[in-house]
ModelCIF file with pLDDT and N, C-alpha, C, O atoms, coordinates in Angstrom:
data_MODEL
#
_entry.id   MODEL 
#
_entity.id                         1 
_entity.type                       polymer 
_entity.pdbx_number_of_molecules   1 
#
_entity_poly.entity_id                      1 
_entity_poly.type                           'polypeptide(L)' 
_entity_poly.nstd_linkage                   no 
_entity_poly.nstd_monomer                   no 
_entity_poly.pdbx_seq_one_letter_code       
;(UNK)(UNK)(UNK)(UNK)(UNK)(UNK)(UNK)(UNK)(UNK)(UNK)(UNK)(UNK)(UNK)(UNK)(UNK)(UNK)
(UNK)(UNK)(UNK)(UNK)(UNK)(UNK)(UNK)(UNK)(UNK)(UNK)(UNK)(UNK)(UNK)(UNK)(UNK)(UNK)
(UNK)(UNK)(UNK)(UNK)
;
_entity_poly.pdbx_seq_one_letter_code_can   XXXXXXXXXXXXXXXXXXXXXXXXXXXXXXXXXXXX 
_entity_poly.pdbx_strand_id                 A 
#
loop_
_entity_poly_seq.entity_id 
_entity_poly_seq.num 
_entity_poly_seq.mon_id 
_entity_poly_seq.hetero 
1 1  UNK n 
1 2  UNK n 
1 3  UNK n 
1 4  UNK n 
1 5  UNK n 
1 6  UNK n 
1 7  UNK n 
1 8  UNK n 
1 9  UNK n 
1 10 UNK n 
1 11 UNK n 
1 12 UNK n 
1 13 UNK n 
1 14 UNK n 
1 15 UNK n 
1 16 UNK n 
1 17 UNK n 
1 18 UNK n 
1 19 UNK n 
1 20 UNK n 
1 21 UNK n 
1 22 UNK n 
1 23 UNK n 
1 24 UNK n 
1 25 UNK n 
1 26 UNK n 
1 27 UNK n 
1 28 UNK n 
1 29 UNK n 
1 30 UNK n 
1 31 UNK n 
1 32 UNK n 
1 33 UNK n 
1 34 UNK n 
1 35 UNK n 
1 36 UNK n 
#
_struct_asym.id          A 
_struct_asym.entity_id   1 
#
loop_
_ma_qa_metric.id 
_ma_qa_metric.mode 
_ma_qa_metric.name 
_ma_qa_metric.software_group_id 
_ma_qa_metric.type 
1 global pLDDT . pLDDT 
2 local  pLDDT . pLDDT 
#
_ma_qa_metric_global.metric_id      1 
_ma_qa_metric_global.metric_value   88.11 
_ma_qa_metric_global.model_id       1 
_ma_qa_metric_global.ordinal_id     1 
#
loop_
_ma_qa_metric_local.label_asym_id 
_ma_qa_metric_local.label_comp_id 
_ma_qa_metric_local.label_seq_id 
_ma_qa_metric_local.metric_id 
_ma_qa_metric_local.metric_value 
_ma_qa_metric_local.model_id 
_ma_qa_metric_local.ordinal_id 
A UNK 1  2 94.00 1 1  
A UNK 2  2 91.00 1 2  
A UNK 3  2 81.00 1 3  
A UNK 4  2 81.00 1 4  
A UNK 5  2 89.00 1 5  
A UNK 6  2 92.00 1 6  
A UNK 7  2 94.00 1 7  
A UNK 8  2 95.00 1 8  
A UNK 9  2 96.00 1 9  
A UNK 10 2 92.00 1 10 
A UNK 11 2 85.00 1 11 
A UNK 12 2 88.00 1 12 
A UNK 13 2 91.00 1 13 
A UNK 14 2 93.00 1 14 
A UNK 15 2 92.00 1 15 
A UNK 16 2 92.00 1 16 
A UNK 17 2 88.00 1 17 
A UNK 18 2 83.00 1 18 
A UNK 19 2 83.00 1 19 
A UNK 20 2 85.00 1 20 
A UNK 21 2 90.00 1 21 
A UNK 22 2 87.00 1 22 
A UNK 23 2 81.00 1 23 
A UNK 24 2 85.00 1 24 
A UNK 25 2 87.00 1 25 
A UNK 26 2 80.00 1 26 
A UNK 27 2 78.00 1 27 
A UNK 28 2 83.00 1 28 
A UNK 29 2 83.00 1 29 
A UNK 30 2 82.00 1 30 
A UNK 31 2 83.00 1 31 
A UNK 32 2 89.00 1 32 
A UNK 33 2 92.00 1 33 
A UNK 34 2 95.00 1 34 
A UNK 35 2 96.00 1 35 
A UNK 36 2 96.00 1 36 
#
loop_
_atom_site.group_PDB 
_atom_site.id 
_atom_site.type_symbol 
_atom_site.label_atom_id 
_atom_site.label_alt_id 
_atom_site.label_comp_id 
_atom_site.label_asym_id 
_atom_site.label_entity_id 
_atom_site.label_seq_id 
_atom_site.pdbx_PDB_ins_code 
_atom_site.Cartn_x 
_atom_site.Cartn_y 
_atom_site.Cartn_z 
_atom_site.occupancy 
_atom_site.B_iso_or_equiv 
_atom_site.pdbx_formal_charge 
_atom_site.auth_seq_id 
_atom_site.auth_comp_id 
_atom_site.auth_asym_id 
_atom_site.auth_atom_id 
_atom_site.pdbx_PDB_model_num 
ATOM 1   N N  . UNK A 1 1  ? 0.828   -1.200  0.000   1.00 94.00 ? 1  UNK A N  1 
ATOM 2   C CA . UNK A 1 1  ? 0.000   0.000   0.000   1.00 94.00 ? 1  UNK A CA 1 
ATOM 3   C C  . UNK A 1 1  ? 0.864   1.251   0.000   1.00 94.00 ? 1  UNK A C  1 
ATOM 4   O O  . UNK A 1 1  ? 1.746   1.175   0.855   1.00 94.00 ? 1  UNK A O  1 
ATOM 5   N N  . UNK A 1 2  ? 0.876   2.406   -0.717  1.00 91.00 ? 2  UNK A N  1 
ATOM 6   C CA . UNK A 1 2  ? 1.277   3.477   -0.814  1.00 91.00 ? 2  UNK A CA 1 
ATOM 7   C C  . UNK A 1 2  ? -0.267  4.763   -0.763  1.00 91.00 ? 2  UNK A C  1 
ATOM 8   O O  . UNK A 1 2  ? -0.642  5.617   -1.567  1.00 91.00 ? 2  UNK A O  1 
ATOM 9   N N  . UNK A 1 3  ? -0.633  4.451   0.178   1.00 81.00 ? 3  UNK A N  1 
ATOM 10  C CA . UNK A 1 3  ? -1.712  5.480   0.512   1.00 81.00 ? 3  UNK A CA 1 
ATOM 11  C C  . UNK A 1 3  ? -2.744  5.230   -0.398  1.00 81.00 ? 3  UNK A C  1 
ATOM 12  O O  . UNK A 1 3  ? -3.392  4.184   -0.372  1.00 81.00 ? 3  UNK A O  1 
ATOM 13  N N  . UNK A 1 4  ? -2.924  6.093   -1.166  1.00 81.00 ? 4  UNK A N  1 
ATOM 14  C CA . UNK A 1 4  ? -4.194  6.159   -2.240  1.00 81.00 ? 4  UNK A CA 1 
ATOM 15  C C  . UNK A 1 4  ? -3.468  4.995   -3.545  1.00 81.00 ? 4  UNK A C  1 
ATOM 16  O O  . UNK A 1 4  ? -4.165  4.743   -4.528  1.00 81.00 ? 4  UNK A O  1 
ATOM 17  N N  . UNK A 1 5  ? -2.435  4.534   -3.450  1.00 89.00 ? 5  UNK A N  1 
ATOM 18  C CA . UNK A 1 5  ? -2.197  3.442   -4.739  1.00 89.00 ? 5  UNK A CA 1 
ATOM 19  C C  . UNK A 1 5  ? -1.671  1.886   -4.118  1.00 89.00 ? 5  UNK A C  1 
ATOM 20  O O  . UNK A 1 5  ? -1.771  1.553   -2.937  1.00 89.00 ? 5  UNK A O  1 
ATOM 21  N N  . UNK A 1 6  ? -1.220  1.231   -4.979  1.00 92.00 ? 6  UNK A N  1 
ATOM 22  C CA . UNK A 1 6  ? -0.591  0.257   -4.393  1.00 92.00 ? 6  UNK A CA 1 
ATOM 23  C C  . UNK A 1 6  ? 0.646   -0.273  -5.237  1.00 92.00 ? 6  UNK A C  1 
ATOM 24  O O  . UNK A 1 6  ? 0.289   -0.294  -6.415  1.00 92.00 ? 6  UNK A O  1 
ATOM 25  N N  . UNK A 1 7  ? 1.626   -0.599  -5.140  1.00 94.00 ? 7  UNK A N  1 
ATOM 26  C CA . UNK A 1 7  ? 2.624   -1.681  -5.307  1.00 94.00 ? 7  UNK A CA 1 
ATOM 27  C C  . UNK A 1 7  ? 2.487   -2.804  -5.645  1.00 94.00 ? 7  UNK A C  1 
ATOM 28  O O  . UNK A 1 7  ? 2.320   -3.527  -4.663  1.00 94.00 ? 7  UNK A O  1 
ATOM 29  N N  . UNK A 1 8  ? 2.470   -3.476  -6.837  1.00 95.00 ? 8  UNK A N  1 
ATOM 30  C CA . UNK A 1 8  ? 1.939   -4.817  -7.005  1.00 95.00 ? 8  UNK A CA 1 
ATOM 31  C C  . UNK A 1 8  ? 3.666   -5.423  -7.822  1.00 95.00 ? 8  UNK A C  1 
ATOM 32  O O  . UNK A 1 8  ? 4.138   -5.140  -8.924  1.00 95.00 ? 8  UNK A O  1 
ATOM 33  N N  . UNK A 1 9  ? 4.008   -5.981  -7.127  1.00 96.00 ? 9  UNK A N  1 
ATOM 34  C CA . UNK A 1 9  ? 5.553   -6.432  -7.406  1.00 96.00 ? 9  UNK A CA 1 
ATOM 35  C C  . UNK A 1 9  ? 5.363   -7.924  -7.589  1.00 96.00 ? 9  UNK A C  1 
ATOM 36  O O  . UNK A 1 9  ? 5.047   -8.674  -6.665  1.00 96.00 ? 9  UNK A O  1 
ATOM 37  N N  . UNK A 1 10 ? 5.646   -8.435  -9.252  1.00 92.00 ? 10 UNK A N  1 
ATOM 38  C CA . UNK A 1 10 ? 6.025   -9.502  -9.447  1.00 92.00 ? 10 UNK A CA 1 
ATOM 39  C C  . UNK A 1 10 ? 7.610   -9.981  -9.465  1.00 92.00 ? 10 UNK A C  1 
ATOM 40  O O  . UNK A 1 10 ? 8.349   -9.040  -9.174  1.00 92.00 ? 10 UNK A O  1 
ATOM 41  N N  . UNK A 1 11 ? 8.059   -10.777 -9.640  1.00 85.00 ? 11 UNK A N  1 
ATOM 42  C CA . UNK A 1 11 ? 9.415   -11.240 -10.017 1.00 85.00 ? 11 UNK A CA 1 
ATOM 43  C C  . UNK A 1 11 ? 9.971   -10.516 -11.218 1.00 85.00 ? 11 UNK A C  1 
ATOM 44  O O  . UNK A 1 11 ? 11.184  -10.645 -11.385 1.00 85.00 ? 11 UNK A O  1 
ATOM 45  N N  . UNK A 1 12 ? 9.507   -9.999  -11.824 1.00 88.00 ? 12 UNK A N  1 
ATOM 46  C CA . UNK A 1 12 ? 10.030  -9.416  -13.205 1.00 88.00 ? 12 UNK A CA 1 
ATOM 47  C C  . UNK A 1 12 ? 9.642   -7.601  -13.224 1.00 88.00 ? 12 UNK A C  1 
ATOM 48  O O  . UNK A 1 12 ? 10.422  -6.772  -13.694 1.00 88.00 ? 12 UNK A O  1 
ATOM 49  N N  . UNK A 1 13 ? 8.337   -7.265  -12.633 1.00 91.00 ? 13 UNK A N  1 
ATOM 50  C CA . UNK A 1 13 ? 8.182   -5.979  -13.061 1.00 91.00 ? 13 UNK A CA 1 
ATOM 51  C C  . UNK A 1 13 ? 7.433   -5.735  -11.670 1.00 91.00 ? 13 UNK A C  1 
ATOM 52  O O  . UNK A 1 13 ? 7.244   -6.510  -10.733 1.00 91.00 ? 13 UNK A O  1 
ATOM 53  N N  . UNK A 1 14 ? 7.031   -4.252  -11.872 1.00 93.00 ? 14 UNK A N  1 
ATOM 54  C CA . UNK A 1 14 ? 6.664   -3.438  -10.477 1.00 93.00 ? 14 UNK A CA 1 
ATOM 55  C C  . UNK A 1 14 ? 5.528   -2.463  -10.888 1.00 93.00 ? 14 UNK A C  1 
ATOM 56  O O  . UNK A 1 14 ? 5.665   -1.445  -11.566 1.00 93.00 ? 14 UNK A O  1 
ATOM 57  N N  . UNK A 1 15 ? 4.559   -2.879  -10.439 1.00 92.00 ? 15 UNK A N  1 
ATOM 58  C CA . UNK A 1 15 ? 3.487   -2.027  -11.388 1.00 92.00 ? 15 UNK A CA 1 
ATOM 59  C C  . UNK A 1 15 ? 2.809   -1.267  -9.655  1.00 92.00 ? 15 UNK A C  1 
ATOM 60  O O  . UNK A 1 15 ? 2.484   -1.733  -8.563  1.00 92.00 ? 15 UNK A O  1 
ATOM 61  N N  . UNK A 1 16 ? 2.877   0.036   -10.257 1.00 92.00 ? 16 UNK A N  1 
ATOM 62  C CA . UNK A 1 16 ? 1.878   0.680   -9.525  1.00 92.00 ? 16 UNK A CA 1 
ATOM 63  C C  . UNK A 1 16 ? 0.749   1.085   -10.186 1.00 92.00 ? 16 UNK A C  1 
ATOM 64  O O  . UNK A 1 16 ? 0.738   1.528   -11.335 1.00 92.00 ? 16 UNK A O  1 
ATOM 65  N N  . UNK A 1 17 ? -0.399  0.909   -9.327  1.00 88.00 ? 17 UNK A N  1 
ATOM 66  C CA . UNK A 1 17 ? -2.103  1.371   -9.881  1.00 88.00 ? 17 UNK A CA 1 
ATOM 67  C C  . UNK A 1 17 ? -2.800  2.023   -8.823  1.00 88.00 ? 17 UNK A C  1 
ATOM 68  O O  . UNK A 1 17 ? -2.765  1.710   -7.633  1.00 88.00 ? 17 UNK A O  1 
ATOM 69  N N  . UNK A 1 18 ? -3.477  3.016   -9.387  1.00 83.00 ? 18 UNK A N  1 
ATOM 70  C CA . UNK A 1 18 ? -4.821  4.187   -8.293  1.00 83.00 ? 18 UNK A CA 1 
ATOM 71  C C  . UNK A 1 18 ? -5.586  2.867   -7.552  1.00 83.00 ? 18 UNK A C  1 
ATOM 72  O O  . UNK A 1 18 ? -6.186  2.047   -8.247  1.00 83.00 ? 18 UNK A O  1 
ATOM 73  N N  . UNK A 1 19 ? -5.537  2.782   -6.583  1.00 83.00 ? 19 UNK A N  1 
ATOM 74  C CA . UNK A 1 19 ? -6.074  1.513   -5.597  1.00 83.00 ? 19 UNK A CA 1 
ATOM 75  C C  . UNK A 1 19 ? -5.896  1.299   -4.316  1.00 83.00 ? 19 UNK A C  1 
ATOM 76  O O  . UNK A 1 19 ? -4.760  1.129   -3.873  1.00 83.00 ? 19 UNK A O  1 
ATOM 77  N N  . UNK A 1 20 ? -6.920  1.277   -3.577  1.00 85.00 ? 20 UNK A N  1 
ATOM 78  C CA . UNK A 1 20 ? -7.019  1.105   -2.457  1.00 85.00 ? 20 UNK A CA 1 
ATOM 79  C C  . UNK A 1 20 ? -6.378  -0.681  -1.569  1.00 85.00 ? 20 UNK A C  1 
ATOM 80  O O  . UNK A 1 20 ? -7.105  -1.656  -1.756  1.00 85.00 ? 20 UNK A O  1 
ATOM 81  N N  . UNK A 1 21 ? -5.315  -0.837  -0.864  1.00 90.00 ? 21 UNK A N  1 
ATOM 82  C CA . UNK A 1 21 ? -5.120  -2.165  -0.755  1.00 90.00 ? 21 UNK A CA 1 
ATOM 83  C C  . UNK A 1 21 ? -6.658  -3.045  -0.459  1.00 90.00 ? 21 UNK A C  1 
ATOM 84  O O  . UNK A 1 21 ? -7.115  -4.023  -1.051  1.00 90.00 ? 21 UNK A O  1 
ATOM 85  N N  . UNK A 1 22 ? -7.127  -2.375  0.523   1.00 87.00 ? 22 UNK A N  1 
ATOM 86  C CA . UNK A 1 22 ? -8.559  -3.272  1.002   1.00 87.00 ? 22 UNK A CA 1 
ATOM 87  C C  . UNK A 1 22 ? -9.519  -3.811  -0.382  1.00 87.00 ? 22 UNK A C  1 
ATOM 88  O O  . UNK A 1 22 ? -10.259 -4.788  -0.499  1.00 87.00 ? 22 UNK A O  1 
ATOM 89  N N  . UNK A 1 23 ? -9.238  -2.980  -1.112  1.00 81.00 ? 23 UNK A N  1 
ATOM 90  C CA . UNK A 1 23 ? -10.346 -3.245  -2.327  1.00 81.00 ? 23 UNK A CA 1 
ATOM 91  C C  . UNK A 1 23 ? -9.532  -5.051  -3.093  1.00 81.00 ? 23 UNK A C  1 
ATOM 92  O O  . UNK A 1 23 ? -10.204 -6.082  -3.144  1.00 81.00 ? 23 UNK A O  1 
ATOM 93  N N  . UNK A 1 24 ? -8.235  -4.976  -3.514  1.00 85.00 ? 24 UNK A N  1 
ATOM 94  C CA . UNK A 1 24 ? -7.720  -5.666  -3.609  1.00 85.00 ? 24 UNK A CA 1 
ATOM 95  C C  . UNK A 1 24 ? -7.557  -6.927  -2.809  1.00 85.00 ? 24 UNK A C  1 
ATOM 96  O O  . UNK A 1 24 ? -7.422  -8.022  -3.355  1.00 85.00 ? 24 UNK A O  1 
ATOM 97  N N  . UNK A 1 25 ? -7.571  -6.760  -1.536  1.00 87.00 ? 25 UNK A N  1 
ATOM 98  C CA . UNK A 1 25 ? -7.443  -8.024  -0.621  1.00 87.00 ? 25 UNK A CA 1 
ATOM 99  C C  . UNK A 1 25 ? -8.660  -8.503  -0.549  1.00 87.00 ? 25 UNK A C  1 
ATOM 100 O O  . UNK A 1 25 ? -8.797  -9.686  -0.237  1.00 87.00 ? 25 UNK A O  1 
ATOM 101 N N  . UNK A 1 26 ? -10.062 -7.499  -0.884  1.00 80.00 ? 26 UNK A N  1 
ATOM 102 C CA . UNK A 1 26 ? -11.380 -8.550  -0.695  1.00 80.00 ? 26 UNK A CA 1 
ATOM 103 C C  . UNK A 1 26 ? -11.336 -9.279  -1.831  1.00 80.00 ? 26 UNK A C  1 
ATOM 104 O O  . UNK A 1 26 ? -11.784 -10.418 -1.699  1.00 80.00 ? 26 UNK A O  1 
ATOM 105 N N  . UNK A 1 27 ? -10.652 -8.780  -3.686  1.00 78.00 ? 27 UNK A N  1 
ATOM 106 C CA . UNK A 1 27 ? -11.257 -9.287  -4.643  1.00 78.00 ? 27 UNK A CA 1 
ATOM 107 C C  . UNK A 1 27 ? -10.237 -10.467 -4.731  1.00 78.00 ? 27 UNK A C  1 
ATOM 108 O O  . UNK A 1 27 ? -10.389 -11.234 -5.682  1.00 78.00 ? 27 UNK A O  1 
ATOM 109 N N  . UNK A 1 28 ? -8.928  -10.774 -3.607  1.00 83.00 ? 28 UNK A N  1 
ATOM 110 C CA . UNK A 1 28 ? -7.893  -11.548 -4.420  1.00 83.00 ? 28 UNK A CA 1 
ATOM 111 C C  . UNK A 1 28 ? -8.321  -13.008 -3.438  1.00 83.00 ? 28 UNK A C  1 
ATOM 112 O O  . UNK A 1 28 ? -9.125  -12.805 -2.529  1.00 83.00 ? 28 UNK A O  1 
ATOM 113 N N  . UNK A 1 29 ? -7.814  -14.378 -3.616  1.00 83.00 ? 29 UNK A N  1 
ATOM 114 C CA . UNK A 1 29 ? -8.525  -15.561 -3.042  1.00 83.00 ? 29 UNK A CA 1 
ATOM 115 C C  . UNK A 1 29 ? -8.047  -15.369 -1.434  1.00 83.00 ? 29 UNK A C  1 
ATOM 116 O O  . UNK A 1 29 ? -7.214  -14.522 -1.113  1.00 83.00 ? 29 UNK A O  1 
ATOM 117 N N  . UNK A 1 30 ? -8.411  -15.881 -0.893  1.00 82.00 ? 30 UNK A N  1 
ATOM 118 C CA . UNK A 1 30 ? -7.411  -15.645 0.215   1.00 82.00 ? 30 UNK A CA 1 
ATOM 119 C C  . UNK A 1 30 ? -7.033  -17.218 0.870   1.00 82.00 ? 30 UNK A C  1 
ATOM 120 O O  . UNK A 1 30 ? -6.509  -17.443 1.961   1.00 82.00 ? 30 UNK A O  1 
ATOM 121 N N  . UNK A 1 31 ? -7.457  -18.165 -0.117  1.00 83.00 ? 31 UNK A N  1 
ATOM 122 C CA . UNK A 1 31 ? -6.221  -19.215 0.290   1.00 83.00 ? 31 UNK A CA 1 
ATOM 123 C C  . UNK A 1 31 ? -5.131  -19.003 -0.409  1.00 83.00 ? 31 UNK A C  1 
ATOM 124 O O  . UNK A 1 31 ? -4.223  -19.808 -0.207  1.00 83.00 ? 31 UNK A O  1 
ATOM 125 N N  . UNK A 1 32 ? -4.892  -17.946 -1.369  1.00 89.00 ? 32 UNK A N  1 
ATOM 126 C CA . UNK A 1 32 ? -3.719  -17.794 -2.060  1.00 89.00 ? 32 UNK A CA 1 
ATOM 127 C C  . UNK A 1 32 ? -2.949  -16.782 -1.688  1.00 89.00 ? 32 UNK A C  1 
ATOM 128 O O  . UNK A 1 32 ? -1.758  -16.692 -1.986  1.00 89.00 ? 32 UNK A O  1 
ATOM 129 N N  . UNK A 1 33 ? -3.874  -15.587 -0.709  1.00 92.00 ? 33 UNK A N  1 
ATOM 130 C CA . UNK A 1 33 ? -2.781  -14.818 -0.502  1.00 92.00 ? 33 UNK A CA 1 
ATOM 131 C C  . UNK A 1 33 ? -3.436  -14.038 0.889   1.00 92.00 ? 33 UNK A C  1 
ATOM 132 O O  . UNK A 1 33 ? -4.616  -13.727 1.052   1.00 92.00 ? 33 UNK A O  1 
ATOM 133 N N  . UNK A 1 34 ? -2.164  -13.801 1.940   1.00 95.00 ? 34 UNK A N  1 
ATOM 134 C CA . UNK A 1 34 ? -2.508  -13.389 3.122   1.00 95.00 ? 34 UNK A CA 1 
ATOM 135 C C  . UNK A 1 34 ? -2.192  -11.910 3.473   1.00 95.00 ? 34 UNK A C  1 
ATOM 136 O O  . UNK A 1 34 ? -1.065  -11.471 3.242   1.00 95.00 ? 34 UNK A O  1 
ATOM 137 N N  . UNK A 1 35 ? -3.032  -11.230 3.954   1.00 96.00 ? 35 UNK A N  1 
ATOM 138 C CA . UNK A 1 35 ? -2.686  -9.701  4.741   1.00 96.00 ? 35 UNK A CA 1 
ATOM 139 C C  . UNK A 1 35 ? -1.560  -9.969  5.355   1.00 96.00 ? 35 UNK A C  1 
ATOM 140 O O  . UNK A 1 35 ? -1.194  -11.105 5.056   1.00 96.00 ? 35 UNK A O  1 
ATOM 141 N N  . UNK A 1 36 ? -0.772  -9.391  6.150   1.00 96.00 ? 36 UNK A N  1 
ATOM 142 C CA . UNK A 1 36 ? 0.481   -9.488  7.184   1.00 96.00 ? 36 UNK A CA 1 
ATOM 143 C C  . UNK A 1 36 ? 0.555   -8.500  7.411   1.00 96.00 ? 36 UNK A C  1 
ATOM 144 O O  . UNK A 1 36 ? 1.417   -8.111  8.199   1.00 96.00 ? 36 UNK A O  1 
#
């Protein structure tokens, strides 16, 4: 999370997008991926 965007870092590239983390953590599975 970077405030009003987020950081989405794969192994290869680093994409930032206008996005709220919460919006993202409800739409992503969550046996695949955890808050911390």
């Amino acid at each position: 999370s970077l405030k009003d965007y987020v950081k989405v870092k794969t192994q290869d590239q680093e994409i930032i997008t206008y996005q709220r983390i919460t919006y993202l953590e409800e739409k992503l599975p969550d046996d695949k991926f955890l808050r911390i």
